[in-house]
PDB file of N, CA and C in Angstrom:
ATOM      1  N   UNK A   1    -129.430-134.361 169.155  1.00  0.00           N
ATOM      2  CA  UNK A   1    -128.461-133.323 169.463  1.00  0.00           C
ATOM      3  C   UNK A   1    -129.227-132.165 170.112  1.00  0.00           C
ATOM      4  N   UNK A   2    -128.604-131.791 171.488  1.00  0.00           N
ATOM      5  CA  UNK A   2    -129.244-130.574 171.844  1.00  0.00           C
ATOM      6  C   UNK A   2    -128.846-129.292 171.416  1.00  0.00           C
ATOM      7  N   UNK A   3    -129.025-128.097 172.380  1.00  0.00           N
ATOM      8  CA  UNK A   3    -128.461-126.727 171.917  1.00  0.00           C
ATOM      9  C   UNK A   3    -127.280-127.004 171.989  1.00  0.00           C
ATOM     10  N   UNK A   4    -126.848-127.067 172.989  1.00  0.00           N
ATOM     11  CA  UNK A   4    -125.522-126.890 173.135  1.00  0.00           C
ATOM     12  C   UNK A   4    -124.473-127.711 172.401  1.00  0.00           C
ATOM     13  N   UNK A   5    -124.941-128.896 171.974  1.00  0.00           N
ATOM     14  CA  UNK A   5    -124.130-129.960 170.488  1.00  0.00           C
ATOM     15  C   UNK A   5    -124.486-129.227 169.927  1.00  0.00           C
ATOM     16  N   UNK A   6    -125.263-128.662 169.266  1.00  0.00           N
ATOM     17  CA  UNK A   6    -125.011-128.193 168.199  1.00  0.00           C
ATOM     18  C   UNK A   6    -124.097-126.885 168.308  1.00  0.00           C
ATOM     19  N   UNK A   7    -124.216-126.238 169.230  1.00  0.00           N
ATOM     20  CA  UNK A   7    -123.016-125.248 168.860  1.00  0.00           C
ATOM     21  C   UNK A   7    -121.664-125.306 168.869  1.00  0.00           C
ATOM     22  N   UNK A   8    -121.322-126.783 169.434  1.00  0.00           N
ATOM     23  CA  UNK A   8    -120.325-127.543 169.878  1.00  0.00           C
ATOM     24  C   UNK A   8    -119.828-127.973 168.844  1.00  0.00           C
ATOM     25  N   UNK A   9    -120.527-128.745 168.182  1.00  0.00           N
ATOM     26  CA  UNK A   9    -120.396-129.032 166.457  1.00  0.00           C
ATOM     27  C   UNK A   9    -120.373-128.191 165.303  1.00  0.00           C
ATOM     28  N   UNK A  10    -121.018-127.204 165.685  1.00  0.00           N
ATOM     29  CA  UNK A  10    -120.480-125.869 164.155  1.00  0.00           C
ATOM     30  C   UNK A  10    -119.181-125.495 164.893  1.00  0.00           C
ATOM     31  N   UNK A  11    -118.759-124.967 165.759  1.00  0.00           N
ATOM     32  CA  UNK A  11    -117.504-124.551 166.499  1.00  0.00           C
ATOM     33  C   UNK A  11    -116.648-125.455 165.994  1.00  0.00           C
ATOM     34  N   UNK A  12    -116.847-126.774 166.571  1.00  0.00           N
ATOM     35  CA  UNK A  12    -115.348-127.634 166.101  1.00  0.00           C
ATOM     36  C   UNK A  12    -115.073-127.850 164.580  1.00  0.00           C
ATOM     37  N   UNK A  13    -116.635-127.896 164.161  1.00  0.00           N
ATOM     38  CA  UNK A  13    -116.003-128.044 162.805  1.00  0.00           C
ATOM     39  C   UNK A  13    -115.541-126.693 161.984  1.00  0.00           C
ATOM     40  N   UNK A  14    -115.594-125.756 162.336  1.00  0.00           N
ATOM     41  CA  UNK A  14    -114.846-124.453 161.859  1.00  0.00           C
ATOM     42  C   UNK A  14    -113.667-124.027 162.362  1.00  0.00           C
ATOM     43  N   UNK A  15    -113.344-125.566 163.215  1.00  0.00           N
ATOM     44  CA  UNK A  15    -111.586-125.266 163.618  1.00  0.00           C
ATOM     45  C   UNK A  15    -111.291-124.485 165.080  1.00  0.00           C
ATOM     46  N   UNK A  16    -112.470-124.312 166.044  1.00  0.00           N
ATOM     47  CA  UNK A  16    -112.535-123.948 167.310  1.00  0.00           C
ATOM     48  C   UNK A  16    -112.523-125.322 168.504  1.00  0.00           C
ATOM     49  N   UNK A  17    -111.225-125.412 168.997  1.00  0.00           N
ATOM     50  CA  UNK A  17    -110.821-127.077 169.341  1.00  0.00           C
ATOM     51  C   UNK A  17    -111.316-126.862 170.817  1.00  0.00           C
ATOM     52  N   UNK A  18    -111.591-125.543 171.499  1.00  0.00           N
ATOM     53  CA  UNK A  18    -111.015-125.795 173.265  1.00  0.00           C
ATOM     54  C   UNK A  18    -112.792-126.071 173.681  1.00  0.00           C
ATOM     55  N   UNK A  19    -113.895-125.961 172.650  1.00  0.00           N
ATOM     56  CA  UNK A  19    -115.268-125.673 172.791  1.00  0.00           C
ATOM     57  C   UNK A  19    -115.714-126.570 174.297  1.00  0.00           C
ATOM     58  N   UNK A  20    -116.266-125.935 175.134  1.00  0.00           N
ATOM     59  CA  UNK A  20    -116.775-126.985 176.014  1.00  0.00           C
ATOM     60  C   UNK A  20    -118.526-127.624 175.259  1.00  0.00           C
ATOM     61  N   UNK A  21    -118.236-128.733 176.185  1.00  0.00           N
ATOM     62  CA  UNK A  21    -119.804-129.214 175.193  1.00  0.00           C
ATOM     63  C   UNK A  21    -121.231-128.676 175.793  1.00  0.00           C
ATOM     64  N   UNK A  22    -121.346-128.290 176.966  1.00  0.00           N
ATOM     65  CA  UNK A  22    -122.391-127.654 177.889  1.00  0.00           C
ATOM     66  C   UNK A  22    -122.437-126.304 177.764  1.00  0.00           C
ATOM     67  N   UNK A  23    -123.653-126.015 177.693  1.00  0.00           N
ATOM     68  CA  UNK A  23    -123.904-124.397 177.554  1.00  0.00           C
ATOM     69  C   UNK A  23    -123.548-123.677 178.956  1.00  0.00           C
ATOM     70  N   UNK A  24    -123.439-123.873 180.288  1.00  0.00           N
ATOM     71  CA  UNK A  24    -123.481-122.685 180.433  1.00  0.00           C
ATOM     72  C   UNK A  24    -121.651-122.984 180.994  1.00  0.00           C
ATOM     73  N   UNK A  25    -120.536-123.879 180.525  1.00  0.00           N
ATOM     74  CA  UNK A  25    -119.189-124.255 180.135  1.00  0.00           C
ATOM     75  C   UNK A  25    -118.934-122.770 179.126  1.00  0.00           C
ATOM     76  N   UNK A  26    -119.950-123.164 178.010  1.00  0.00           N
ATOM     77  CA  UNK A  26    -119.754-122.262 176.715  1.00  0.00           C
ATOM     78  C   UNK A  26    -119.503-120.879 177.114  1.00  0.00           C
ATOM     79  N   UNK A  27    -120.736-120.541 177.801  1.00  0.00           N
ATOM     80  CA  UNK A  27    -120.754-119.252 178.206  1.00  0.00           C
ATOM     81  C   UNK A  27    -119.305-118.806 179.014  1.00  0.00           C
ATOM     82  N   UNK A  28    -119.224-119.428 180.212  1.00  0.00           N
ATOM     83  CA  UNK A  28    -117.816-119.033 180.977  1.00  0.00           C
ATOM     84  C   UNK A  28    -116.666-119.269 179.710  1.00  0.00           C
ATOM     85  N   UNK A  29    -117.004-120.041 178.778  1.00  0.00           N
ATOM     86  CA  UNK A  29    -115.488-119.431 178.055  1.00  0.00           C
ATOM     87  C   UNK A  29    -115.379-118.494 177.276  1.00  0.00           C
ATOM     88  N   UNK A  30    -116.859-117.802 176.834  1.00  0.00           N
ATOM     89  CA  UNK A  30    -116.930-116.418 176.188  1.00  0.00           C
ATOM     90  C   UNK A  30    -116.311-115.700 177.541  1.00  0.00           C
ATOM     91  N   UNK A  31    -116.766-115.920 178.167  1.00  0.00           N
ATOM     92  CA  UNK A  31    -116.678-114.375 179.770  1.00  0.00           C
ATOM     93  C   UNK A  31    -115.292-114.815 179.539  1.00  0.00           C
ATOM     94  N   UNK A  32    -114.570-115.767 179.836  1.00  0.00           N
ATOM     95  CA  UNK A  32    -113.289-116.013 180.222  1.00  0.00           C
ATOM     96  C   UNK A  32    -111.913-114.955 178.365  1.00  0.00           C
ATOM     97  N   UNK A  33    -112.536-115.269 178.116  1.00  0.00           N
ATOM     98  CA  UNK A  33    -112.281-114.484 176.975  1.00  0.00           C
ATOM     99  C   UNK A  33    -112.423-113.160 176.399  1.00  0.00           C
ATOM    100  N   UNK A  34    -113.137-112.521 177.079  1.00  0.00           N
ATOM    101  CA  UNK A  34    -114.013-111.159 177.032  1.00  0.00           C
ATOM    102  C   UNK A  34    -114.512-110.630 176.110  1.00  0.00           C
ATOM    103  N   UNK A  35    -115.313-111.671 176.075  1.00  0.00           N
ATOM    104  CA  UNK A  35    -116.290-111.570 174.298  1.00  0.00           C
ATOM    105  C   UNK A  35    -117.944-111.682 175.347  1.00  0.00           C
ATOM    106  N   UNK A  36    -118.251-110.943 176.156  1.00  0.00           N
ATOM    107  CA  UNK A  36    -119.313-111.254 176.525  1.00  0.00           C
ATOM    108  C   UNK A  36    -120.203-110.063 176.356  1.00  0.00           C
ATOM    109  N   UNK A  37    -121.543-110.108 176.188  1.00  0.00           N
ATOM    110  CA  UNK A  37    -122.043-108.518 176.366  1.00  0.00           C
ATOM    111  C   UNK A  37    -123.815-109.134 176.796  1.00  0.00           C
ATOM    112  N   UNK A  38    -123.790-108.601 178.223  1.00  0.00           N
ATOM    113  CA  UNK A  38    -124.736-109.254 179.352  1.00  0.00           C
ATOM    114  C   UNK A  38    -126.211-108.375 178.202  1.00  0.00           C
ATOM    115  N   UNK A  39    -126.970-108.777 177.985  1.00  0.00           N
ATOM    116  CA  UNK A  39    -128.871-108.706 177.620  1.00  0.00           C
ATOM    117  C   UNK A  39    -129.583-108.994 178.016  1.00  0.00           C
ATOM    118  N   UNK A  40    -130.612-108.618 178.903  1.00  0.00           N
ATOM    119  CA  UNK A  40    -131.953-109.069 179.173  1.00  0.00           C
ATOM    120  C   UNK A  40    -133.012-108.963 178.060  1.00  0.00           C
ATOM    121  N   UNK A  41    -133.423-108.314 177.063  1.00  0.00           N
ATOM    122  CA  UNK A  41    -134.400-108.144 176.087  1.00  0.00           C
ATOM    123  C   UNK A  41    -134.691-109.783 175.634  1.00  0.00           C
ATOM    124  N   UNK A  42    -136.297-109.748 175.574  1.00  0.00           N
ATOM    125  CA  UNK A  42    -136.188-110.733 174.181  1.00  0.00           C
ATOM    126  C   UNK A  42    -136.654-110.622 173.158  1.00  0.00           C
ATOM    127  N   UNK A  43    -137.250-109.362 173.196  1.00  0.00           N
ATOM    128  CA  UNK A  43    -138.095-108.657 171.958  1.00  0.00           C
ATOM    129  C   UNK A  43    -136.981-108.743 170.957  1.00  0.00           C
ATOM    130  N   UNK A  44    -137.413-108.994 169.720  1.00  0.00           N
ATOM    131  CA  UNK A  44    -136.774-108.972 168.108  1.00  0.00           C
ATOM    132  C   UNK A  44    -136.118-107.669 168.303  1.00  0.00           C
ATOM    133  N   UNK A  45    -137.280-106.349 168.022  1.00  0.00           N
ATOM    134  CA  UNK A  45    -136.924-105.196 167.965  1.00  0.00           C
ATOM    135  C   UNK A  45    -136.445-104.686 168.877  1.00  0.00           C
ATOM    136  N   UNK A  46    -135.662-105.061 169.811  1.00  0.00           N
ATOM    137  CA  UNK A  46    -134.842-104.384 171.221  1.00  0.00           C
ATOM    138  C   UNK A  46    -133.288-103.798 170.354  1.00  0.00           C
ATOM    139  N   UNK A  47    -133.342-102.748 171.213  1.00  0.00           N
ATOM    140  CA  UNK A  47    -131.828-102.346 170.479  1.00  0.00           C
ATOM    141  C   UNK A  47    -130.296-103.286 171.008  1.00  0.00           C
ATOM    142  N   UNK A  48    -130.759-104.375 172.083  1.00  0.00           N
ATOM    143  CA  UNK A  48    -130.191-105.407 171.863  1.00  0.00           C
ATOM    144  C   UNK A  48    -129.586-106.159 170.733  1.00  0.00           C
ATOM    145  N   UNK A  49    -130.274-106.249 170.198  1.00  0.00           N
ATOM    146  CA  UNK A  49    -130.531-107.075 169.092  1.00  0.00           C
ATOM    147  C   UNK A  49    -129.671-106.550 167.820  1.00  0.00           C
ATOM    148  N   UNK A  50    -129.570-104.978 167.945  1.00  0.00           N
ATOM    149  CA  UNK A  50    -129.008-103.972 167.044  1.00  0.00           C
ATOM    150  C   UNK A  50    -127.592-104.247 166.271  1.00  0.00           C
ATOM    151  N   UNK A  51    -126.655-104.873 167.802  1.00  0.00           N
ATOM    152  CA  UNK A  51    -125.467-104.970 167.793  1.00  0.00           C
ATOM    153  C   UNK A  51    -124.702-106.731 167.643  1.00  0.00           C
ATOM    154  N   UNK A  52    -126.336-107.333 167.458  1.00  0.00           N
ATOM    155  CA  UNK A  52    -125.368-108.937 167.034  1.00  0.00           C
ATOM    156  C   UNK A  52    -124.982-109.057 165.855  1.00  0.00           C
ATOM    157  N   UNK A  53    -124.032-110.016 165.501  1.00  0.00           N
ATOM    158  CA  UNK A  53    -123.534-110.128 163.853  1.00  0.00           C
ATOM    159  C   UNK A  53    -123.940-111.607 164.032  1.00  0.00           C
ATOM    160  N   UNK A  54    -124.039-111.777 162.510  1.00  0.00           N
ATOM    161  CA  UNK A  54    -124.055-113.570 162.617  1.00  0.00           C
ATOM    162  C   UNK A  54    -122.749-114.350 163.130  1.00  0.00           C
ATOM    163  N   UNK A  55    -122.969-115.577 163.623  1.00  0.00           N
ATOM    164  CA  UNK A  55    -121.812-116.198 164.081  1.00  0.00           C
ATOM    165  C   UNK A  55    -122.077-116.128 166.025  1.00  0.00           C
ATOM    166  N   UNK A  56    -122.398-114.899 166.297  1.00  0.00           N
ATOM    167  CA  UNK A  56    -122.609-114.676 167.807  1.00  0.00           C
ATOM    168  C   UNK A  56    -122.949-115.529 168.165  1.00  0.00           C
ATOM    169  N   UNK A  57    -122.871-115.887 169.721  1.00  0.00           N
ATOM    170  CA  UNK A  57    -123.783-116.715 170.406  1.00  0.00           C
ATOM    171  C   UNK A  57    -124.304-116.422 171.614  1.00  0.00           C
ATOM    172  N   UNK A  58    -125.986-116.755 171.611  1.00  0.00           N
ATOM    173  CA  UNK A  58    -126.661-116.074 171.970  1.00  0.00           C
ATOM    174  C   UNK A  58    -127.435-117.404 173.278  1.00  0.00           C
ATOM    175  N   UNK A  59    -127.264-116.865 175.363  1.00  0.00           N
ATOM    176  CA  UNK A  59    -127.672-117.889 176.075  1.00  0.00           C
ATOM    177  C   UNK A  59    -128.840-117.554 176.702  1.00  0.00           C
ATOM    178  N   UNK A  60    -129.463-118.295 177.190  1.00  0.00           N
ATOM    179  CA  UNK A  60    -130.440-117.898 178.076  1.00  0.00           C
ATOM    180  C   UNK A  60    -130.755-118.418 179.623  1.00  0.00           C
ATOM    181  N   UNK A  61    -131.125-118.553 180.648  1.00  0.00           N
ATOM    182  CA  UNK A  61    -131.627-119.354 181.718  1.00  0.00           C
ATOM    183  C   UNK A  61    -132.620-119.014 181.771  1.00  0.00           C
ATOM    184  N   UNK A  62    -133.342-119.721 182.642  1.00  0.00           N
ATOM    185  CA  UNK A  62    -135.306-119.992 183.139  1.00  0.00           C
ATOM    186  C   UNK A  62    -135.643-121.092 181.922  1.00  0.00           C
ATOM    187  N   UNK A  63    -135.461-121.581 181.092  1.00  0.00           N
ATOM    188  CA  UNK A  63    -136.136-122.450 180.192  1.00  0.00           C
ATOM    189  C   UNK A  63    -136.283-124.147 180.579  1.00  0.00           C
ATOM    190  N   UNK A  64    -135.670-123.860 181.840  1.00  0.00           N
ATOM    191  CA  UNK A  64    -136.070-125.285 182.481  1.00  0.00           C
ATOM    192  C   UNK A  64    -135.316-125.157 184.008  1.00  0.00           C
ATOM    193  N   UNK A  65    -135.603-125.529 185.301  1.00  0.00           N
ATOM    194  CA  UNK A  65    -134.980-125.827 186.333  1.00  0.00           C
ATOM    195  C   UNK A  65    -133.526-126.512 186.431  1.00  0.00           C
ATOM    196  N   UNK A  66    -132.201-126.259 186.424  1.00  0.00           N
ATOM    197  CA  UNK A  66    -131.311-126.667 186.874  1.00  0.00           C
ATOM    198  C   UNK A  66    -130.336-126.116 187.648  1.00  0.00           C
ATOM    199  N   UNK A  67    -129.284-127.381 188.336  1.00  0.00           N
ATOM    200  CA  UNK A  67    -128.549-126.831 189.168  1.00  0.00           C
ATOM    201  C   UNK A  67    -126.906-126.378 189.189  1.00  0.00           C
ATOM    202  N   UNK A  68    -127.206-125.163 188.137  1.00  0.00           N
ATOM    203  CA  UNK A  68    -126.084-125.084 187.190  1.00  0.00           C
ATOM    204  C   UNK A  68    -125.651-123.830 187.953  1.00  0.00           C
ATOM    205  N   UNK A  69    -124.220-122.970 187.976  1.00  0.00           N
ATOM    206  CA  UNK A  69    -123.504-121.865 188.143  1.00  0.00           C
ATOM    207  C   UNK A  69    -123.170-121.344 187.044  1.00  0.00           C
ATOM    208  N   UNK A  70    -123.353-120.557 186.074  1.00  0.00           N
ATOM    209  CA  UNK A  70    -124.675-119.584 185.962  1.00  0.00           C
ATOM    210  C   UNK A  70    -125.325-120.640 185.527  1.00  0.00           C
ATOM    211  N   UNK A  71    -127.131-120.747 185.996  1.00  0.00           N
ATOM    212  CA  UNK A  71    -127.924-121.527 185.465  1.00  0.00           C
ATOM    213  C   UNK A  71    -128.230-121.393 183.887  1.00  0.00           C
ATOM    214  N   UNK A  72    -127.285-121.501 182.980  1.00  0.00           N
ATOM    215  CA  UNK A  72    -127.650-121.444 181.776  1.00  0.00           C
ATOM    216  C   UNK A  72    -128.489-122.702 181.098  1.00  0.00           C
ATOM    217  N   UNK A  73    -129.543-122.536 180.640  1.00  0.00           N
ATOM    218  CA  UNK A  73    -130.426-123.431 179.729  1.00  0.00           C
ATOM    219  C   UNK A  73    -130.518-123.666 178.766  1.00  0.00           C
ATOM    220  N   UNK A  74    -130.527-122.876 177.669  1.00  0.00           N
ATOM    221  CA  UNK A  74    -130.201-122.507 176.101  1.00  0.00           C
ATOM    222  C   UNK A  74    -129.329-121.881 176.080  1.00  0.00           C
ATOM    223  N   UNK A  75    -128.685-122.370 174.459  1.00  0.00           N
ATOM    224  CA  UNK A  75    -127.788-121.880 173.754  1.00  0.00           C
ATOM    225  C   UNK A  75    -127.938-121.898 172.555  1.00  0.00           C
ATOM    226  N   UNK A  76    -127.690-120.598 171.311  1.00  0.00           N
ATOM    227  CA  UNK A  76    -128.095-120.623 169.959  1.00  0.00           C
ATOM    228  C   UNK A  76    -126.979-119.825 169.496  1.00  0.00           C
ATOM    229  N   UNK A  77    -126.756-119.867 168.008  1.00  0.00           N
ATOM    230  CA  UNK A  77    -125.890-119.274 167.158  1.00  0.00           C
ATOM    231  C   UNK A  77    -127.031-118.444 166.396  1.00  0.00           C
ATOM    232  N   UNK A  78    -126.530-117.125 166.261  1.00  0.00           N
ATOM    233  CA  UNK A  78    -127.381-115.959 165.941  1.00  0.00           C
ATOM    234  C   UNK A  78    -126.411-116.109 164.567  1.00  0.00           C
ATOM    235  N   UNK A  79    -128.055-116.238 163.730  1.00  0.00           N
ATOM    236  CA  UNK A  79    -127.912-115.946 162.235  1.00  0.00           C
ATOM    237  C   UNK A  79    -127.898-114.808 161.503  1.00  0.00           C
ATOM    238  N   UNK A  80    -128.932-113.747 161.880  1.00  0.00           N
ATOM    239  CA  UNK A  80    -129.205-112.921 161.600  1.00  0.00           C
ATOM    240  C   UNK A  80    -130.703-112.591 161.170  1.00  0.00           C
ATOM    241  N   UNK A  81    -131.088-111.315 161.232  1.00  0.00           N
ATOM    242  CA  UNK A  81    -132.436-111.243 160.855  1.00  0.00           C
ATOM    243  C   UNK A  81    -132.863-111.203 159.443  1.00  0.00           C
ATOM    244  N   UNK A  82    -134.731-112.218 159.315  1.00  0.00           N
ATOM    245  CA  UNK A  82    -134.463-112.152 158.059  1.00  0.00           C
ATOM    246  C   UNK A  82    -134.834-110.593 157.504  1.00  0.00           C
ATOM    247  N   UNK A  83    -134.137-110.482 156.146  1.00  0.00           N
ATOM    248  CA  UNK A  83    -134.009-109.477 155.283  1.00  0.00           C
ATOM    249  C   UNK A  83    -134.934-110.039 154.107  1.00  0.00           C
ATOM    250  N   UNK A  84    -135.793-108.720 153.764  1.00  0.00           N
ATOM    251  CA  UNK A  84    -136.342-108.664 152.921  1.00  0.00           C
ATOM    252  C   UNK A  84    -136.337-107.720 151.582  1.00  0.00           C
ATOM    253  N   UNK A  85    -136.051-108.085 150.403  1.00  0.00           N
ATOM    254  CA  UNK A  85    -135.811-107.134 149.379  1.00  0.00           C
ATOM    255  C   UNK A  85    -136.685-105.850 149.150  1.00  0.00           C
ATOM    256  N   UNK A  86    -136.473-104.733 149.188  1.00  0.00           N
ATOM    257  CA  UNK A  86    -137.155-103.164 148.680  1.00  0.00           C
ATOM    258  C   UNK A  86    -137.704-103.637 147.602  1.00  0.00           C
ATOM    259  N   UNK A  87    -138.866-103.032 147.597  1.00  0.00           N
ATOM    260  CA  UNK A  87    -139.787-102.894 146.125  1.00  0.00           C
ATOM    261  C   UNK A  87    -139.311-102.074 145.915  1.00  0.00           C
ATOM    262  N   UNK A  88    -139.197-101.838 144.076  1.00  0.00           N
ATOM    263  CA  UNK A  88    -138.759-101.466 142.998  1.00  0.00           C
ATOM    264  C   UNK A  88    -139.576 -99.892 143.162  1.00  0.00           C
TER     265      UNK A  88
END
């Protein structure tokens, strides 16, 4: 299973039926929906990063050559960062 099955597969199975199975499909149906919010950062600590919740989904291009409109390459479901408990 690649990126994009897998996000294809948490989606459908949480009851999201229209999912395309290709990432950069995925992407045009966020834009088509207007759930999109364009990032270049890839630093952790970018204030990018500030405003994802878990569940998001998060694409990229350049991670390999193709001949795609938008060339999207990856695709991931943003978990969240890990958290670590305060000392006492």
């Amino acid at each position: 299973m690649d990126c994009s099955g897998f996000v294809y597969f948490v989606l459908k199975q949480n009851g999201i039926d229209d999912v395309p199975r290709d990432s950069s499909e995925q992407l045009h149906l966020a834009e088509t929906n207007g759930q999109i919010r364009a990032g270049c950062e890839s630093r952790e600590d970018s204030f990018e990063f500030d405003n994802l919740k878990p569940g998001d989904l998060l694409f990229w291009t350049g991670t390999y050559s193709i001949q795609r409109d938008p060339p999207i390459t990856h695709a991931m479901i943003y978990l969240g960062r890990e958290k670590k408990p305060a000392c006492a």
